[in-house]
C-alpha atoms as a PDB file:
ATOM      1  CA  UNK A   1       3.619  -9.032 -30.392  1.00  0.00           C
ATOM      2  CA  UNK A   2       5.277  -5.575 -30.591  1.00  0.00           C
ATOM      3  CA  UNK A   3       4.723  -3.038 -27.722  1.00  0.00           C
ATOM      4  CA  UNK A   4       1.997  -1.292 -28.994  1.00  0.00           C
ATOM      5  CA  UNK A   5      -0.183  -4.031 -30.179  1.00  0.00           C
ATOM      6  CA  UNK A   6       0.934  -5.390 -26.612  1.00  0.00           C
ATOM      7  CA  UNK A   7      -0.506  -2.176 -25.143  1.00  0.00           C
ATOM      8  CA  UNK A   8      -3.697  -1.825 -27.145  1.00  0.00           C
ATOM      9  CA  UNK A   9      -4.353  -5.298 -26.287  1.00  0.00           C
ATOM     10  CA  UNK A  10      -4.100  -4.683 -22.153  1.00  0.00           C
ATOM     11  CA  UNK A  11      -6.867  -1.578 -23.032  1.00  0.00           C
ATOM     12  CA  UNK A  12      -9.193  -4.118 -24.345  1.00  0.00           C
ATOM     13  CA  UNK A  13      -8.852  -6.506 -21.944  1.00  0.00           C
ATOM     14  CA  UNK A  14      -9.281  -3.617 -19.045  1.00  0.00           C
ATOM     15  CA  UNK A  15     -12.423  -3.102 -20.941  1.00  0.00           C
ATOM     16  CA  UNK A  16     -13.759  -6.355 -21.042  1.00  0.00           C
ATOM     17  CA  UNK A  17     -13.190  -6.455 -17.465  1.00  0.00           C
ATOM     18  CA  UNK A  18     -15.520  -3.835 -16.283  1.00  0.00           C
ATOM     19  CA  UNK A  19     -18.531  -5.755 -18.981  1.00  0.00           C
ATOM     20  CA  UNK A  20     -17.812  -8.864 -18.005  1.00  0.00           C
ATOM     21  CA  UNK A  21     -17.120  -8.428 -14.003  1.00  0.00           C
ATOM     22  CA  UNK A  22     -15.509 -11.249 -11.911  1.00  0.00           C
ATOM     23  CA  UNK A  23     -16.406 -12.062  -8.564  1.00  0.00           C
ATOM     24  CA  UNK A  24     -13.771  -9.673  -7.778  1.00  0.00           C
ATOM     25  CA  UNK A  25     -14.745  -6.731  -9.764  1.00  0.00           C
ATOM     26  CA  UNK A  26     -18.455  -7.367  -8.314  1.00  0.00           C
ATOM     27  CA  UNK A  27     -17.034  -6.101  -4.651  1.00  0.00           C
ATOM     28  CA  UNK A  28     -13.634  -4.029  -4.940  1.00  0.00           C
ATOM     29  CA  UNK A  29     -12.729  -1.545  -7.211  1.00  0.00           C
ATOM     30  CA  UNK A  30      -9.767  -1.181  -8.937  1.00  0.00           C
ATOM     31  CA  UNK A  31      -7.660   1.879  -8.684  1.00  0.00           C
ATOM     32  CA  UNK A  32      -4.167   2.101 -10.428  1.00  0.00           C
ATOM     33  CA  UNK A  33      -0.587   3.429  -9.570  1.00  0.00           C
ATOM     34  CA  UNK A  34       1.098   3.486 -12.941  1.00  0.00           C
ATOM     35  CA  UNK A  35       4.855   3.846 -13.440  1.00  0.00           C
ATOM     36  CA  UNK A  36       5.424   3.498  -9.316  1.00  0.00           C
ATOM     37  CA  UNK A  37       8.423   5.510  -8.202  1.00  0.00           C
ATOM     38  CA  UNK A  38       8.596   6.873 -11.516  1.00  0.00           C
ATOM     39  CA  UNK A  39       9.833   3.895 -12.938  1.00  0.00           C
ATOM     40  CA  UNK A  40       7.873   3.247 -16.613  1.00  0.00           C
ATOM     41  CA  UNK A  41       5.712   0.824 -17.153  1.00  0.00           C
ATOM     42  CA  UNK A  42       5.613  -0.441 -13.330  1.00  0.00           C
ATOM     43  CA  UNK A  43       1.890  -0.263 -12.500  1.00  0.00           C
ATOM     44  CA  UNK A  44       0.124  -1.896  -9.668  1.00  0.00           C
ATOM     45  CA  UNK A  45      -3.298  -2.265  -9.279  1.00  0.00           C
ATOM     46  CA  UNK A  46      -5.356  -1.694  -5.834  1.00  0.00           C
ATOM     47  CA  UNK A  47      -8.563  -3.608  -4.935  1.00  0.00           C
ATOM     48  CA  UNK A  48     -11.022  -1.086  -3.170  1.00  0.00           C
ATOM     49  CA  UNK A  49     -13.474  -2.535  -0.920  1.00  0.00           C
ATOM     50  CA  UNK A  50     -16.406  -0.291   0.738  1.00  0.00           C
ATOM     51  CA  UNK A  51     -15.296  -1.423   4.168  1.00  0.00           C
ATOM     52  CA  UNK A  52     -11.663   0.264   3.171  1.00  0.00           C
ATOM     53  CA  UNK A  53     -10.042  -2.658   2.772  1.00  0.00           C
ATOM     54  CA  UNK A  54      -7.425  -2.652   0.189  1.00  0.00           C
ATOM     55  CA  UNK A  55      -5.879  -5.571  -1.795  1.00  0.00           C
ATOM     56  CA  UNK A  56      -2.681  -4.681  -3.347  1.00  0.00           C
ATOM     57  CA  UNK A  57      -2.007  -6.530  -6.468  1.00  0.00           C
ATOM     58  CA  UNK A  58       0.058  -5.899 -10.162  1.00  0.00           C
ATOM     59  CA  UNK A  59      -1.441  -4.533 -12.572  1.00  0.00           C
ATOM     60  CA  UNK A  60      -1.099  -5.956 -15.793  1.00  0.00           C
ATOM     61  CA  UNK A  61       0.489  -3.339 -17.789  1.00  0.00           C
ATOM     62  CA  UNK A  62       3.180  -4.519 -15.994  1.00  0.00           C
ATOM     63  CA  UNK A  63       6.554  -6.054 -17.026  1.00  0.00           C
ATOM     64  CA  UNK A  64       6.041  -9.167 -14.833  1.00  0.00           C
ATOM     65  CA  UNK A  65       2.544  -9.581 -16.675  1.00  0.00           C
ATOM     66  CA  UNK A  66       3.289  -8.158 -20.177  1.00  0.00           C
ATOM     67  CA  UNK A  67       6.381  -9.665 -20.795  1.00  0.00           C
ATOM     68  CA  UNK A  68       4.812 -13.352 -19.316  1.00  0.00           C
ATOM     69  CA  UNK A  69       7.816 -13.596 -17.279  1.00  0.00           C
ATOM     70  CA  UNK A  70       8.214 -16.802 -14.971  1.00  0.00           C
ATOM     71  CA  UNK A  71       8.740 -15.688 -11.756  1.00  0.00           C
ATOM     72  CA  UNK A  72      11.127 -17.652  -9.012  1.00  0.00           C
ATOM     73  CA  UNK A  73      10.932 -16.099  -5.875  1.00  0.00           C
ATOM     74  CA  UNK A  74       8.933 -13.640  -3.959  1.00  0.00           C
ATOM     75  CA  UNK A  75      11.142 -12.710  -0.678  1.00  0.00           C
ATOM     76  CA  UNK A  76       9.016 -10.171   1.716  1.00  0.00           C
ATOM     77  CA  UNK A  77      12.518  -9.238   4.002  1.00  0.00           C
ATOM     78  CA  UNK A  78      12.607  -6.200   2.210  1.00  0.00           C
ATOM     79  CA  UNK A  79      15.761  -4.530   3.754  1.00  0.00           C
ATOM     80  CA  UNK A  80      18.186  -5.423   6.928  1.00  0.00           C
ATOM     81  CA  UNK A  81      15.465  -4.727   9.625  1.00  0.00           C
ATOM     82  CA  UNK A  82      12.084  -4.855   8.007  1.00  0.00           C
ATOM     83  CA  UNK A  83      10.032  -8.636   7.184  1.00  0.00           C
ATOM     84  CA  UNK A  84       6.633  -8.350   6.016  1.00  0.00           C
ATOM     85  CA  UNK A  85       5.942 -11.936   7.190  1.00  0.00           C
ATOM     86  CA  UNK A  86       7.093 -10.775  11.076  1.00  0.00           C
ATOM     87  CA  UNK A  87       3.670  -8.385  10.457  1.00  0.00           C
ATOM     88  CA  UNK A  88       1.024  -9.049  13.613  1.00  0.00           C
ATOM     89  CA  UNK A  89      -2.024  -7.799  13.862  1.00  0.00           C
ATOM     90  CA  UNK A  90      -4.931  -7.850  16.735  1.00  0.00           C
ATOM     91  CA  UNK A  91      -8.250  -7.840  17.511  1.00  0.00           C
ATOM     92  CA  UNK A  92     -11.112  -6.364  14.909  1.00  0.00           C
ATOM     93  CA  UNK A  93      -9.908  -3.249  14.059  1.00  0.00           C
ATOM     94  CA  UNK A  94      -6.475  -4.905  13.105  1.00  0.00           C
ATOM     95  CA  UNK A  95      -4.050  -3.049  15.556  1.00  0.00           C
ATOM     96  CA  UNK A  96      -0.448  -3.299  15.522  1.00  0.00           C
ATOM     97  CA  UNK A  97       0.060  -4.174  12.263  1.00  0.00           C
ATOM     98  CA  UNK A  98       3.390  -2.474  10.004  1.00  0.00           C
ATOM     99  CA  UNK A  99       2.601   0.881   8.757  1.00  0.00           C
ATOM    100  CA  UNK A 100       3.000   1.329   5.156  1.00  0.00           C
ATOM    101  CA  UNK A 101       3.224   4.550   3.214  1.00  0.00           C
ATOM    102  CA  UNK A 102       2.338   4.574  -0.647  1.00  0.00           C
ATOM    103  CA  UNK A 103       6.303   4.022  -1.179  1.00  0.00           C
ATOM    104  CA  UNK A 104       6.823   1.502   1.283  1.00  0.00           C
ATOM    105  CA  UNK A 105       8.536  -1.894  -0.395  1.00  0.00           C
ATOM    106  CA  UNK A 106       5.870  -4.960   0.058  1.00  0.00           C
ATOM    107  CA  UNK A 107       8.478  -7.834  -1.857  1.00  0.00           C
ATOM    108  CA  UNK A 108      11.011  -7.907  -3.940  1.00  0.00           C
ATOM    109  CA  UNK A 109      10.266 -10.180  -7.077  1.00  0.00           C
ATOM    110  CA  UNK A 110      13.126 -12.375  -8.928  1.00  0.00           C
ATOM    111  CA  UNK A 111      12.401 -13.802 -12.320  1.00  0.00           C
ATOM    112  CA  UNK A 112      14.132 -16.770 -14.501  1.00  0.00           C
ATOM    113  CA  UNK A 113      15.565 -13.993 -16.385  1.00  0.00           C
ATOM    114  CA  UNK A 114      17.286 -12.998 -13.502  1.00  0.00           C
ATOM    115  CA  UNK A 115      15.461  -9.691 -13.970  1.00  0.00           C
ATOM    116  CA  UNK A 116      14.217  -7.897 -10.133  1.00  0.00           C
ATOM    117  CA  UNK A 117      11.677  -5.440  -9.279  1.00  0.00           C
ATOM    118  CA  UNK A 118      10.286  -4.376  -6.044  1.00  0.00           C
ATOM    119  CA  UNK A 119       6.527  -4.207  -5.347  1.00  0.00           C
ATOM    120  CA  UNK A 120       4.727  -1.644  -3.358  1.00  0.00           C
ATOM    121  CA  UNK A 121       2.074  -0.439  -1.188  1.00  0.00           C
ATOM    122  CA  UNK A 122       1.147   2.412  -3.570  1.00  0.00           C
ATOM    123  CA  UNK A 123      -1.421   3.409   0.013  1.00  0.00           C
ATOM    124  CA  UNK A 124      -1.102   4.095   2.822  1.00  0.00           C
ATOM    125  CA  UNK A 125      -2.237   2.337   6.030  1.00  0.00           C
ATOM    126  CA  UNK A 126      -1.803  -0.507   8.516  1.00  0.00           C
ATOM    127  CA  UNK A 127      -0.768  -3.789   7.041  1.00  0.00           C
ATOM    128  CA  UNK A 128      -2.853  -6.329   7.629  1.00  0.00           C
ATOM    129  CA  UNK A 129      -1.206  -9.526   6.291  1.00  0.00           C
ATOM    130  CA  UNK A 130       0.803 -10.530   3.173  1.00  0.00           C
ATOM    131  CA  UNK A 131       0.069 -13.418   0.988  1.00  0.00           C
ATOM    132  CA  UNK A 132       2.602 -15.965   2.007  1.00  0.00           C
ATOM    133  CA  UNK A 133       1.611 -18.511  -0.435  1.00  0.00           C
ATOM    134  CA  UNK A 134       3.545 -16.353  -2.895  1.00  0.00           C
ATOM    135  CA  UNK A 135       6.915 -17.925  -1.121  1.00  0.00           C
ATOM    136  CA  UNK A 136       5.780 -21.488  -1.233  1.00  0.00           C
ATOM    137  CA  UNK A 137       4.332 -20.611  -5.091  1.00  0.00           C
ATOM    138  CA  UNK A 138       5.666 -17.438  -6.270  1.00  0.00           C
ATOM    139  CA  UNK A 139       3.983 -18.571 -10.042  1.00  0.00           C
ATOM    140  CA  UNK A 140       0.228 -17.277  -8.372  1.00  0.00           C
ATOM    141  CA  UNK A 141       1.834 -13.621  -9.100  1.00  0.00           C
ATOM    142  CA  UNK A 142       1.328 -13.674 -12.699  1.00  0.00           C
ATOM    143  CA  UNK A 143      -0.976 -17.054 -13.030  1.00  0.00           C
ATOM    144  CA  UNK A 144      -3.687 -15.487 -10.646  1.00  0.00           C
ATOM    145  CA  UNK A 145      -2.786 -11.852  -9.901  1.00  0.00           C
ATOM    146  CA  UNK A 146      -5.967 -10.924  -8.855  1.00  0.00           C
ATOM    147  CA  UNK A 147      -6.932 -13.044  -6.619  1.00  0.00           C
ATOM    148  CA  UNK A 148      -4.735 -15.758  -5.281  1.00  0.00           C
ATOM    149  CA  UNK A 149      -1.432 -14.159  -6.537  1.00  0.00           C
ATOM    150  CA  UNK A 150      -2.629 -10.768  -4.397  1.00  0.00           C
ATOM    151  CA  UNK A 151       0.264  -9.208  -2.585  1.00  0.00           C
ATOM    152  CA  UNK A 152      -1.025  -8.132   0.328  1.00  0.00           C
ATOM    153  CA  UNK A 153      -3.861  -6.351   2.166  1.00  0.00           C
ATOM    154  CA  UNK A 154      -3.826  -2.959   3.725  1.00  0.00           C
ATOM    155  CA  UNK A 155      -6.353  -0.889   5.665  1.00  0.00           C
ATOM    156  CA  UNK A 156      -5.980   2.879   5.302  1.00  0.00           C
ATOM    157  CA  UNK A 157      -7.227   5.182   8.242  1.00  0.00           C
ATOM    158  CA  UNK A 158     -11.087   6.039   8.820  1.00  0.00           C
ATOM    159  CA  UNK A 159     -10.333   9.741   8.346  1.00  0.00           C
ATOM    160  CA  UNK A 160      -7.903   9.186   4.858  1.00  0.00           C
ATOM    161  CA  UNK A 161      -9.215   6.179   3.410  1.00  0.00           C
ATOM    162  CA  UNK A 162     -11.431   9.004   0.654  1.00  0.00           C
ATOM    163  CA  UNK A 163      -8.000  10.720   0.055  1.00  0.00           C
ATOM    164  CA  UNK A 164      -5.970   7.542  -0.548  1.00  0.00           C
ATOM    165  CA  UNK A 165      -8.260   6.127  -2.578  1.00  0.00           C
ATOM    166  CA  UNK A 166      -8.534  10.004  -4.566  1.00  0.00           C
ATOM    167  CA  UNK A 167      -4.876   9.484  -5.523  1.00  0.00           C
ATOM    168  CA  UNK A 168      -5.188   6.312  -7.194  1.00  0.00           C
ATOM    169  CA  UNK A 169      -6.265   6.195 -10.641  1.00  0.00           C
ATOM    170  CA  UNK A 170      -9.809   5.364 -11.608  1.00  0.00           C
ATOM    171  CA  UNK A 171     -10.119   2.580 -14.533  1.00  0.00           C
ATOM    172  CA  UNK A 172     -10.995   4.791 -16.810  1.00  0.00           C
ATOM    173  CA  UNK A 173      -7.809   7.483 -16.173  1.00  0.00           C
ATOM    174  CA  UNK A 174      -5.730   4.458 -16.183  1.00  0.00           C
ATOM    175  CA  UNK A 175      -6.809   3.018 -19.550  1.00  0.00           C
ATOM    176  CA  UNK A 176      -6.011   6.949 -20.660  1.00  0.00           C
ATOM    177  CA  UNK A 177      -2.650   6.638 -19.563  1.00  0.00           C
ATOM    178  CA  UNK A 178      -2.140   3.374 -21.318  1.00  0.00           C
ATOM    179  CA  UNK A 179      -3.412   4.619 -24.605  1.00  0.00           C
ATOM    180  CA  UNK A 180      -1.131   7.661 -24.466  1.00  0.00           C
ATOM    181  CA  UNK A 181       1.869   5.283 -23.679  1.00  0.00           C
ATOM    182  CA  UNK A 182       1.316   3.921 -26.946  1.00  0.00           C
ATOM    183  CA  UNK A 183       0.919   6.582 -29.369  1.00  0.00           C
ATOM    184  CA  UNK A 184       3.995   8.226 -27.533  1.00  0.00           C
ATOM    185  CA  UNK A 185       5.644   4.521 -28.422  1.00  0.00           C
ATOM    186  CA  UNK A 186       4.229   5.008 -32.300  1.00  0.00           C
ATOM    187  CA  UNK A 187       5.763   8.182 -32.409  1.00  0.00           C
ATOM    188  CA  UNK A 188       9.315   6.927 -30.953  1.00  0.00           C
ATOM    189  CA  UNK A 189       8.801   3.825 -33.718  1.00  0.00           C
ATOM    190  CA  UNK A 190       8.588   6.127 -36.189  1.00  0.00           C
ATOM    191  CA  UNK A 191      11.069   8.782 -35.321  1.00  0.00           C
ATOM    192  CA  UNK A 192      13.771   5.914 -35.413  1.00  0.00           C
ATOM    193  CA  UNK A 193      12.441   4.519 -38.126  1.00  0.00           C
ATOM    194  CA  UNK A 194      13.124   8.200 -40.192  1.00  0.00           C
ATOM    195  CA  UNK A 195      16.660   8.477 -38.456  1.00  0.00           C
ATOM    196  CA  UNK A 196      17.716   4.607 -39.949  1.00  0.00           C
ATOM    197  CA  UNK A 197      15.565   5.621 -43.448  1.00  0.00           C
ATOM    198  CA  UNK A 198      18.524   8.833 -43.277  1.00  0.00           C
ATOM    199  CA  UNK A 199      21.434   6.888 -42.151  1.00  0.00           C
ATOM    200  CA  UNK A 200      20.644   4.803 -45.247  1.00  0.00           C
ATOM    201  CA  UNK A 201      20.404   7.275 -47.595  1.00  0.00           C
ATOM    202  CA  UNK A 202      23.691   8.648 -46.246  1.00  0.00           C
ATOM    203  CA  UNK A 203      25.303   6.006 -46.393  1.00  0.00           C
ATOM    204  CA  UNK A 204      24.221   5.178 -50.091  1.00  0.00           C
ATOM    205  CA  UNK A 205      25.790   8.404 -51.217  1.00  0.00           C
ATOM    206  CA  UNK A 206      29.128   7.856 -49.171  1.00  0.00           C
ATOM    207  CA  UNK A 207      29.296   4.956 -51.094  1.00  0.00           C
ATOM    208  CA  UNK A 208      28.117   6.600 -54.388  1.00  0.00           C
ATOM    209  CA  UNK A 209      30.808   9.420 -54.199  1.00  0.00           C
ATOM    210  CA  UNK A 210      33.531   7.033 -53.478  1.00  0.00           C
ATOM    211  CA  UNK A 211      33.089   4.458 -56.214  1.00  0.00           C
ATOM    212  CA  UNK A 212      32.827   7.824 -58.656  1.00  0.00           C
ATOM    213  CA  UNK A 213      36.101   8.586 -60.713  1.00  0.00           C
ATOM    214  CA  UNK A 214      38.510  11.342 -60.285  1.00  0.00           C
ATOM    215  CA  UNK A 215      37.226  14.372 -61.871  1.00  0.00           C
ATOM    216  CA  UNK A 216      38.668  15.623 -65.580  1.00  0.00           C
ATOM    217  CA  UNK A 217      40.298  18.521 -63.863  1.00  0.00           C
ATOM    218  CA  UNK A 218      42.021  16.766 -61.484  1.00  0.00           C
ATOM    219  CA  UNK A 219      43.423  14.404 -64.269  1.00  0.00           C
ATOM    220  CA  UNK A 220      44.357  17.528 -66.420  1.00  0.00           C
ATOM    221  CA  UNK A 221      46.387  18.674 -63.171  1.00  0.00           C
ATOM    222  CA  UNK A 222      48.030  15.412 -62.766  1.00  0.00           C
ATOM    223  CA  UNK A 223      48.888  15.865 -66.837  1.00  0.00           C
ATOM    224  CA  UNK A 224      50.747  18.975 -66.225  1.00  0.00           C
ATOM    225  CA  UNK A 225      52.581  17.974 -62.915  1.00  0.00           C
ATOM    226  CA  UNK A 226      54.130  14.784 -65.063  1.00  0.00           C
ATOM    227  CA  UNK A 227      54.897  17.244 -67.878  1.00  0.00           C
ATOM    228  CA  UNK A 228      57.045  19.722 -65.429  1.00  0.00           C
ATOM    229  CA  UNK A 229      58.681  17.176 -64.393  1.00  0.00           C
ATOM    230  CA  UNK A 230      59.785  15.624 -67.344  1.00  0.00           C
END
C-alpha cells in the first residue's frame, strides 16, 4: 500500500470512528497534534474528558502506526535528570505531579528497525501518571493505542484547560490536514514521475545522436585533408 492509498485509508477509518464510537469515543474526545515539533507525519492524538482529564496517546497517522512497526522498548528517562516513572502525585486534585508543557518529551520509542522517535505531551499541565505497562509490554503502543497502549495522563489547569484544548485539532480539522497531505503527496508522485518521463527522453536522444553517422560534410573535409596531404 503506497502512501496515499495509506493516507486515504487512515481518513476513512477516522470516519468510521466517530459512526461507530468505542467506549472511548463515548466519553473523551479526541483532539490532534499533527507533525509535533514540526516533524512530518508525527501526530499524536489527545483524549479529552469533561472533567479535563487528558489521555495522551499516538495518533495513527503516525509512523509507528502506519508503517505497522514492531516496537521494542518504551524508556520514560527522557534526559540525564528527568524520569517520568519518578512522577508522584497526591491527594484529589493530583498535586505534585511533573509539569509538562505541550513540548515536553513523555518516552522515547525504539523499534526492531532500530528506527527512534520521541513522544510528547502536546498539553500542558500536571502529570498525573504514565502507563508503565508500556515497559513490561511496549507492543500495547501500536496493538491497543487507545486504550491500553495510552501514554500517559495529564490534567491541564482549571483556568487553561478551554485554551489547551482550543489548540488541539478537532477531528474534523485533523482529517483536513490528512487529506491535504495526500494530494500534496499526488502532486510530488507526479512531479517525479514527469522529471524520470524527461530524463528518459533525454537520454533516448543522447543515445540516438551518438549511434548516428558522421555527417557528409564532415567526410568531404576529411576527403580534402587526405588529399593535401598526399
Amino acid at each position: 500500500m503506497d502512501d496515499n492509498t495509506r493516507a486515504a485509508a487512515l481518513v476513512e477509518a477516522e470516519t468510521r470512528t466517530v459512526q461507530h464510537p468505542s467506549v472511548v469515543e463515548r466519553y473523551f474526545t479526541p483532539r490532534y497534534k499533527p507533525d509535533v515539533k514540526k516533524v512530518p507525519g508525527e501526530d499524536q492524538c489527545v483524549l479529552v474528558h469533561s472533567n479535563r482529564i487528558c489521555v495522551v496517546t499516538v495518533a495513527r497517522c503516525h509512523p509507528i502506526l502506519s508503517q505497522h512497526k514492531t516496537v521494542c522498548a518504551v524508556n520514560f528517562q527522557v534526559d540525564k535528570k528527568t524520569n517520568r516513572m519518578d512522577n508522584k502525585v497526591t491527594g484529589k486534585g493530583k498535586k505534585g505531579g511533573q509539569w509538562l508543557t505541550e513540548l515536553s518529551a513523555l518516552c522515547h520509542v525504539t523499534c526492531s528497525d532500530q528506527s527512534t522517535y520521541t513522544l510528547y505531551s502536546c498539553i500542558r499541565g500536571h502529570l498525573v501518571e504514565i502507563n508503565e505497562n508500556l515497559v513490561r509490554t511496549p507492543g500495547l503502543l501500536t496493538q491497543k493505542p487507545d486504550t491500553d497502549g495510552y501514554i500517559a495522563i495529564v490534567l491541564p489547569r482549571l483556568h487553561e484547560f478551554q485554551d489547551q484544548v482550543g489548540r488541539l485539532l478537532t477531528l474534523e480539522q485533523y482529517q483536513h490536514v490528512l487529506k491535504q497531505r495526500q494530494s500534496q503527496q499526488q502532486r510530488l508522485d507526479t512531479q517525479g514521475t514527469n522529471k524520470q518521463q524527461q530524463s528518459e527522453t533525454v537520454v533516448q536522444k543522447s543515445s540516438a545522436a551518438a549511434m548516428r553517422p558522421a555527417d557528409s560534410g564532415s567526410s568531404k573535409c576529411a576527403t580534402a585533408e587526405s588529399q593535401q596531404v598526399g
